[in-house]
N, C-alpha and C. Protein backbone atom coordinates (compact mmCIF):
# COMPACT_ATOMS: atom_id res chain seq x y z
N UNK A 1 -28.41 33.36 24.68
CA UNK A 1 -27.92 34.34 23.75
C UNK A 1 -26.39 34.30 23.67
N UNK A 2 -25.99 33.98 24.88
CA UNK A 2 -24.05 33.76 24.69
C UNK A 2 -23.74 32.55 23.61
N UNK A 3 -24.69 31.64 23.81
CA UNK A 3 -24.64 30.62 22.76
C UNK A 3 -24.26 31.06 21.49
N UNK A 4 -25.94 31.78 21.16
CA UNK A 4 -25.86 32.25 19.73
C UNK A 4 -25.23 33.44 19.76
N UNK A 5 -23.72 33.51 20.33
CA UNK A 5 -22.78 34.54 19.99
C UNK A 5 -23.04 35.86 19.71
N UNK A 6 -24.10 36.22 21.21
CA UNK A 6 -24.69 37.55 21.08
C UNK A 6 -24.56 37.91 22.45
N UNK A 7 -23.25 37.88 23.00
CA UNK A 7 -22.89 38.49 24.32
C UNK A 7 -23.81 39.86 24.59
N UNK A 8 -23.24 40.76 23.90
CA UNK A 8 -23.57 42.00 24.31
C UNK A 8 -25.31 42.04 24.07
N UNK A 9 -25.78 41.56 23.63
CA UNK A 9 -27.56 41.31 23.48
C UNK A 9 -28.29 40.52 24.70
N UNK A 10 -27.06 39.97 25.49
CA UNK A 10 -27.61 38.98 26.56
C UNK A 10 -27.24 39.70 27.67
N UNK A 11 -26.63 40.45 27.76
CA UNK A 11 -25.86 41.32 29.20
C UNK A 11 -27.36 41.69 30.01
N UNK A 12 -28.40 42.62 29.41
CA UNK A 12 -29.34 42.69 30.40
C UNK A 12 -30.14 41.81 30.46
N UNK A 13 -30.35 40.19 30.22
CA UNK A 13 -31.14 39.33 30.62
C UNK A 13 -30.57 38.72 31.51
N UNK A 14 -29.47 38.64 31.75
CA UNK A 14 -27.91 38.08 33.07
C UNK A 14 -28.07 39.23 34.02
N UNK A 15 -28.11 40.44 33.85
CA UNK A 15 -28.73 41.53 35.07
C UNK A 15 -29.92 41.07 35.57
N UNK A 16 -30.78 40.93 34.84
CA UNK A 16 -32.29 40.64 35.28
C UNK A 16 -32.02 39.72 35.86
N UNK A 17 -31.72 37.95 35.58
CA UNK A 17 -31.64 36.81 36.19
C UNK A 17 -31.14 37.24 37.58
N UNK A 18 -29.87 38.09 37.28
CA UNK A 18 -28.84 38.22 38.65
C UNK A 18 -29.90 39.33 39.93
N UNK A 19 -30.97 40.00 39.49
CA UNK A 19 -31.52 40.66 40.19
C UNK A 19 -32.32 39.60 40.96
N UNK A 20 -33.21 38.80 39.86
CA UNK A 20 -34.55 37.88 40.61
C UNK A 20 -33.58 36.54 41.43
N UNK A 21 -32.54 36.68 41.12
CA UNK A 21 -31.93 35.54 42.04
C UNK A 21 -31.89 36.29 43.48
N UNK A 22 -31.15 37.44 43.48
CA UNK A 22 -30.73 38.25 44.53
C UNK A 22 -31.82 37.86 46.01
N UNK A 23 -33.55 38.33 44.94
CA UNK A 23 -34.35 38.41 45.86
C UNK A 23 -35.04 37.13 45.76
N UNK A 24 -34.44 35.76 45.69
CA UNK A 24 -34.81 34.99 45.71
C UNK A 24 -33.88 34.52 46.70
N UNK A 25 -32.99 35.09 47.24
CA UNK A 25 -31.35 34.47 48.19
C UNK A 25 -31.29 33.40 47.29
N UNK A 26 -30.94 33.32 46.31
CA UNK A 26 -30.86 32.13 45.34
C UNK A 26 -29.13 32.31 44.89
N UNK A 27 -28.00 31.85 45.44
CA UNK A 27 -26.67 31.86 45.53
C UNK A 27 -26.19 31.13 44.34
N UNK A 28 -27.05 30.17 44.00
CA UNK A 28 -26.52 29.35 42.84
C UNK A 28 -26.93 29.89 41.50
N UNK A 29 -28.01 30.65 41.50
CA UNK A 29 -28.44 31.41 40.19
C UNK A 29 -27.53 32.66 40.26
N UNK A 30 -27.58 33.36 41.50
CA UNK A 30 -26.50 34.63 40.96
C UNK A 30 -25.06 34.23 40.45
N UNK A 31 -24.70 33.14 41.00
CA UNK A 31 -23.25 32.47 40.47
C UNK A 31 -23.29 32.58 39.16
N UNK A 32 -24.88 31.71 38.54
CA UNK A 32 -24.60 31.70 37.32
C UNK A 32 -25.25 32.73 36.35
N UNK A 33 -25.60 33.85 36.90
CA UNK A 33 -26.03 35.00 36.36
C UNK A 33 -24.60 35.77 35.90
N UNK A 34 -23.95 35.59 36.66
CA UNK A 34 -22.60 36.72 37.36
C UNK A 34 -21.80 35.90 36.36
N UNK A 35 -21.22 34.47 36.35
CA UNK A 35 -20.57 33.93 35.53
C UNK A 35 -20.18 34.29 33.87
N UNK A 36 -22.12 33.78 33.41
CA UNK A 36 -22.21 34.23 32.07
C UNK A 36 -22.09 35.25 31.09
N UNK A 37 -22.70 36.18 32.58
CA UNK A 37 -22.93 37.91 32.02
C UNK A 37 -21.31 38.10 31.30
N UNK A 38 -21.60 38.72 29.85
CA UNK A 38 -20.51 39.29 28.92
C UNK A 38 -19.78 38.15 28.42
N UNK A 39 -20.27 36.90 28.31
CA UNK A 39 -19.80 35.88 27.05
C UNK A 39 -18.70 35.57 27.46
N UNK A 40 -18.69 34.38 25.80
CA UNK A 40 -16.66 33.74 26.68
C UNK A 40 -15.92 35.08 26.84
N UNK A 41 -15.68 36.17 25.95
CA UNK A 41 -14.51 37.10 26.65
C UNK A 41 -14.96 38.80 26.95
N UNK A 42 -15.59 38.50 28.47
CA UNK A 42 -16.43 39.28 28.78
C UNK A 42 -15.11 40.93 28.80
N UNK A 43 -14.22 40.97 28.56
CA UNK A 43 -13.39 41.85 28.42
C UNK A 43 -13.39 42.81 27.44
N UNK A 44 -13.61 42.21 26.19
CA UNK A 44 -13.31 42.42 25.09
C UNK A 44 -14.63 43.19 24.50
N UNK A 45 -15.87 42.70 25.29
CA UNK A 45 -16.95 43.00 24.63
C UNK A 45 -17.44 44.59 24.71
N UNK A 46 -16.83 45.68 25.90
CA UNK A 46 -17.44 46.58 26.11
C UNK A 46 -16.37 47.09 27.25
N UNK A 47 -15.24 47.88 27.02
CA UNK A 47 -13.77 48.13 27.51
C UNK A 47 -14.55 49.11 28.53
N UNK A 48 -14.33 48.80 29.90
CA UNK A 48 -15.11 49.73 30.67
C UNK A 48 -16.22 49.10 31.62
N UNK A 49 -16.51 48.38 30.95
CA UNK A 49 -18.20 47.76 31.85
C UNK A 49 -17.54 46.74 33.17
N UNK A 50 -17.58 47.43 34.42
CA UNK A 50 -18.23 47.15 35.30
C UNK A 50 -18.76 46.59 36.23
N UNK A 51 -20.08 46.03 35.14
CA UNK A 51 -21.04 45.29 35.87
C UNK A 51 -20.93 43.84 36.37
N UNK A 52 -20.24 43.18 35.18
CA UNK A 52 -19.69 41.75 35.68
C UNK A 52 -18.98 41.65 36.90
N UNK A 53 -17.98 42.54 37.16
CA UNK A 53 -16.78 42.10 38.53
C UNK A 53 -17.69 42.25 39.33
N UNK A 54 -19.12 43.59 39.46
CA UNK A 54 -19.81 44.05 40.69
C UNK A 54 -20.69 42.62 40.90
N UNK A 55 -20.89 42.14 40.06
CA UNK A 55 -22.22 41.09 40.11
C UNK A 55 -21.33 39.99 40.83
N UNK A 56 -19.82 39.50 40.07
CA UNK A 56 -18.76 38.43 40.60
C UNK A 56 -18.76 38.47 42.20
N UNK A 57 -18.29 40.09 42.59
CA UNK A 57 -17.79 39.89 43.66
C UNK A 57 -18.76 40.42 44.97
N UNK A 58 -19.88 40.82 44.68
CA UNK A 58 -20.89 40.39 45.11
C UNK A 58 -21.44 38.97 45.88
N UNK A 59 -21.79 38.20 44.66
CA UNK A 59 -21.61 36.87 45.06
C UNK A 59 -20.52 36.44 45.44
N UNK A 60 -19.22 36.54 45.32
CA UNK A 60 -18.10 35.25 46.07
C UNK A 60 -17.90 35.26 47.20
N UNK A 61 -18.58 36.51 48.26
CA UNK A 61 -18.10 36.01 49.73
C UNK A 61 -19.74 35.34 50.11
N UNK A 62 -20.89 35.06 49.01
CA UNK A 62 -21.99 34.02 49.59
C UNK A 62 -21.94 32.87 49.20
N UNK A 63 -20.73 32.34 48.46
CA UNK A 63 -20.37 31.09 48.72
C UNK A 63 -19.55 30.76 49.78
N UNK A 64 -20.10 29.35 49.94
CA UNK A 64 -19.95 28.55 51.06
C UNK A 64 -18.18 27.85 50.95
N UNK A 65 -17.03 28.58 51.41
CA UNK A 65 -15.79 28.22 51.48
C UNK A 65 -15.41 26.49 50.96
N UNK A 66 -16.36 25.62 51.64
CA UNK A 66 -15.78 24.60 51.05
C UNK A 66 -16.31 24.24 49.15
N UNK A 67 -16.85 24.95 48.91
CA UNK A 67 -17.34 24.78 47.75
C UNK A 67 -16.38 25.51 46.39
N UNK A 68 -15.70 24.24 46.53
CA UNK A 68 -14.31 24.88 45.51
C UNK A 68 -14.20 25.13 44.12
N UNK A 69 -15.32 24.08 43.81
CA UNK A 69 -15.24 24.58 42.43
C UNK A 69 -15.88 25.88 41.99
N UNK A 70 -17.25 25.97 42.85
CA UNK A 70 -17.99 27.14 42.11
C UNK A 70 -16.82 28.59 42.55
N UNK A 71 -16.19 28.34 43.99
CA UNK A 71 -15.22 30.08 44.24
C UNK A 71 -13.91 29.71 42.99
N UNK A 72 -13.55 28.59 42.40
CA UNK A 72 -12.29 28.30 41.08
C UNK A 72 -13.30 29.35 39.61
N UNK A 73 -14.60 28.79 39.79
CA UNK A 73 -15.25 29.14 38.62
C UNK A 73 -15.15 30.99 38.72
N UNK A 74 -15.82 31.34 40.00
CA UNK A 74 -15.48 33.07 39.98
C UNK A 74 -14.34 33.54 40.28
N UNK A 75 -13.72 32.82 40.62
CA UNK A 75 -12.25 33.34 40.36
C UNK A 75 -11.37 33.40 39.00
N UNK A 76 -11.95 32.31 38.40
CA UNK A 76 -10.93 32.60 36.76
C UNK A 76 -12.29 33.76 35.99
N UNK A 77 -13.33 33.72 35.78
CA UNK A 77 -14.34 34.82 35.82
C UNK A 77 -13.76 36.10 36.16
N UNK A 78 -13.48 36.45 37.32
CA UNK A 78 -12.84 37.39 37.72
C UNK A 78 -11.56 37.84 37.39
N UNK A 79 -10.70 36.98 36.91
CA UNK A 79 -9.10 37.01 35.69
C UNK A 79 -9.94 37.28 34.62
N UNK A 80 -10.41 36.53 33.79
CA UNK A 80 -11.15 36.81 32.68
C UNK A 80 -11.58 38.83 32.32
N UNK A 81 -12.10 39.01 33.39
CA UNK A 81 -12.76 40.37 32.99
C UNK A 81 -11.37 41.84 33.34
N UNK A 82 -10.22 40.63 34.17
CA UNK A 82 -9.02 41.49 34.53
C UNK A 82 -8.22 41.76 33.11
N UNK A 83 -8.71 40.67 32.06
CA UNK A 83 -7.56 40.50 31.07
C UNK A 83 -6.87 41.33 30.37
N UNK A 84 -7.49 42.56 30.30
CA UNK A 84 -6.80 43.74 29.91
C UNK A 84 -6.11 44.74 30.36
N UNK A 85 -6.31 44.61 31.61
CA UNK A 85 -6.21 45.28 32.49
C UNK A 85 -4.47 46.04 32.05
N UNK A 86 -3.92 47.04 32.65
CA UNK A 86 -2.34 47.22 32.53
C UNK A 86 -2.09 46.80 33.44
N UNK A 87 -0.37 46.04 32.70
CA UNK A 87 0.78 45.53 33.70
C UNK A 87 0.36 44.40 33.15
N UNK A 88 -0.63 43.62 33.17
CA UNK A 88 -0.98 42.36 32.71
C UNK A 88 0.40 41.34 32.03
N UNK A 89 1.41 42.05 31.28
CA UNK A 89 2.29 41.31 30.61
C UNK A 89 3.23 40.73 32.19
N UNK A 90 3.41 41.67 32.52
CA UNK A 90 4.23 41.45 33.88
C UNK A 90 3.79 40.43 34.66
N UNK A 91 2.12 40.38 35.25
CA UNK A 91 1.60 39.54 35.93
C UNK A 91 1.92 38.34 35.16
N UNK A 92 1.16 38.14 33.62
CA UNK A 92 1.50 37.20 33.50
C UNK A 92 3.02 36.07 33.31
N UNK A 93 3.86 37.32 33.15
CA UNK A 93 5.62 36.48 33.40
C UNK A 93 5.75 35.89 34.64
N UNK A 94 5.33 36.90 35.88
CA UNK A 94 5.60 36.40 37.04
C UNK A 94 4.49 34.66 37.53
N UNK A 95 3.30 34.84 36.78
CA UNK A 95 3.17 33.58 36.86
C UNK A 95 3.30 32.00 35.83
N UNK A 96 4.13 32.38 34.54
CA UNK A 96 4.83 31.41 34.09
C UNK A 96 6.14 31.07 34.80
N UNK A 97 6.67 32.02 35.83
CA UNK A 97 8.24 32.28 35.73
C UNK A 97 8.65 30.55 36.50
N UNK A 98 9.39 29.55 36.01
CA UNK A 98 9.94 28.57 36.76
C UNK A 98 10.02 29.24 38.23
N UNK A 99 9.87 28.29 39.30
CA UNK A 99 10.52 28.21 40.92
C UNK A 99 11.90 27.96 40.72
């Protein structure tokens, strides 16, 4: 459904997945339950919701440390749903700013 550019229509089938993974100890499906949930700009879709960071950060301390790409993947995930956040202009100067 994120495909066919229906974020907010797909949010509780990414809950559901992220539930039956849970009780499946299935680490790689909640990754990608937690990932998808709320589309490319899960920010934008519903100012307030939540559920994505709880589902993100949930899963990121049951990945396995050396596994860098999938903690890179919930970590920009986790910027992603920050993007509005206030102060944001600031954060982001301080990380263009030259050394």
């Amino acid at each position: 459904m994120n495909i066919a550019n229906a974020p907010l229509d797909a949010r509780p089938h990414f809950l559901t997945a992220f539930e039956a993974a849970r009780r499946a100890a299935r680490v790689d499906l909640m990754t990608t339950a937690a990932v998808a949930y709320g589309g490319v700009r899960p920010a934008w879709l519903e100012y307030g919701d939540l559920r994505g960071l709880a589902m993100l950060e949930e899963v990121a301390p049951m990945v396995p440390a050396d596994d860098i790409a999938t903690r890179a993947r919930l970590a920009i995930r986790v910027a992603a749903w920050h993007q509005l956040d206030p102060g944001n202009e600031t954060k982001a100067h301080l990380l263009t700013r030259s050394s």
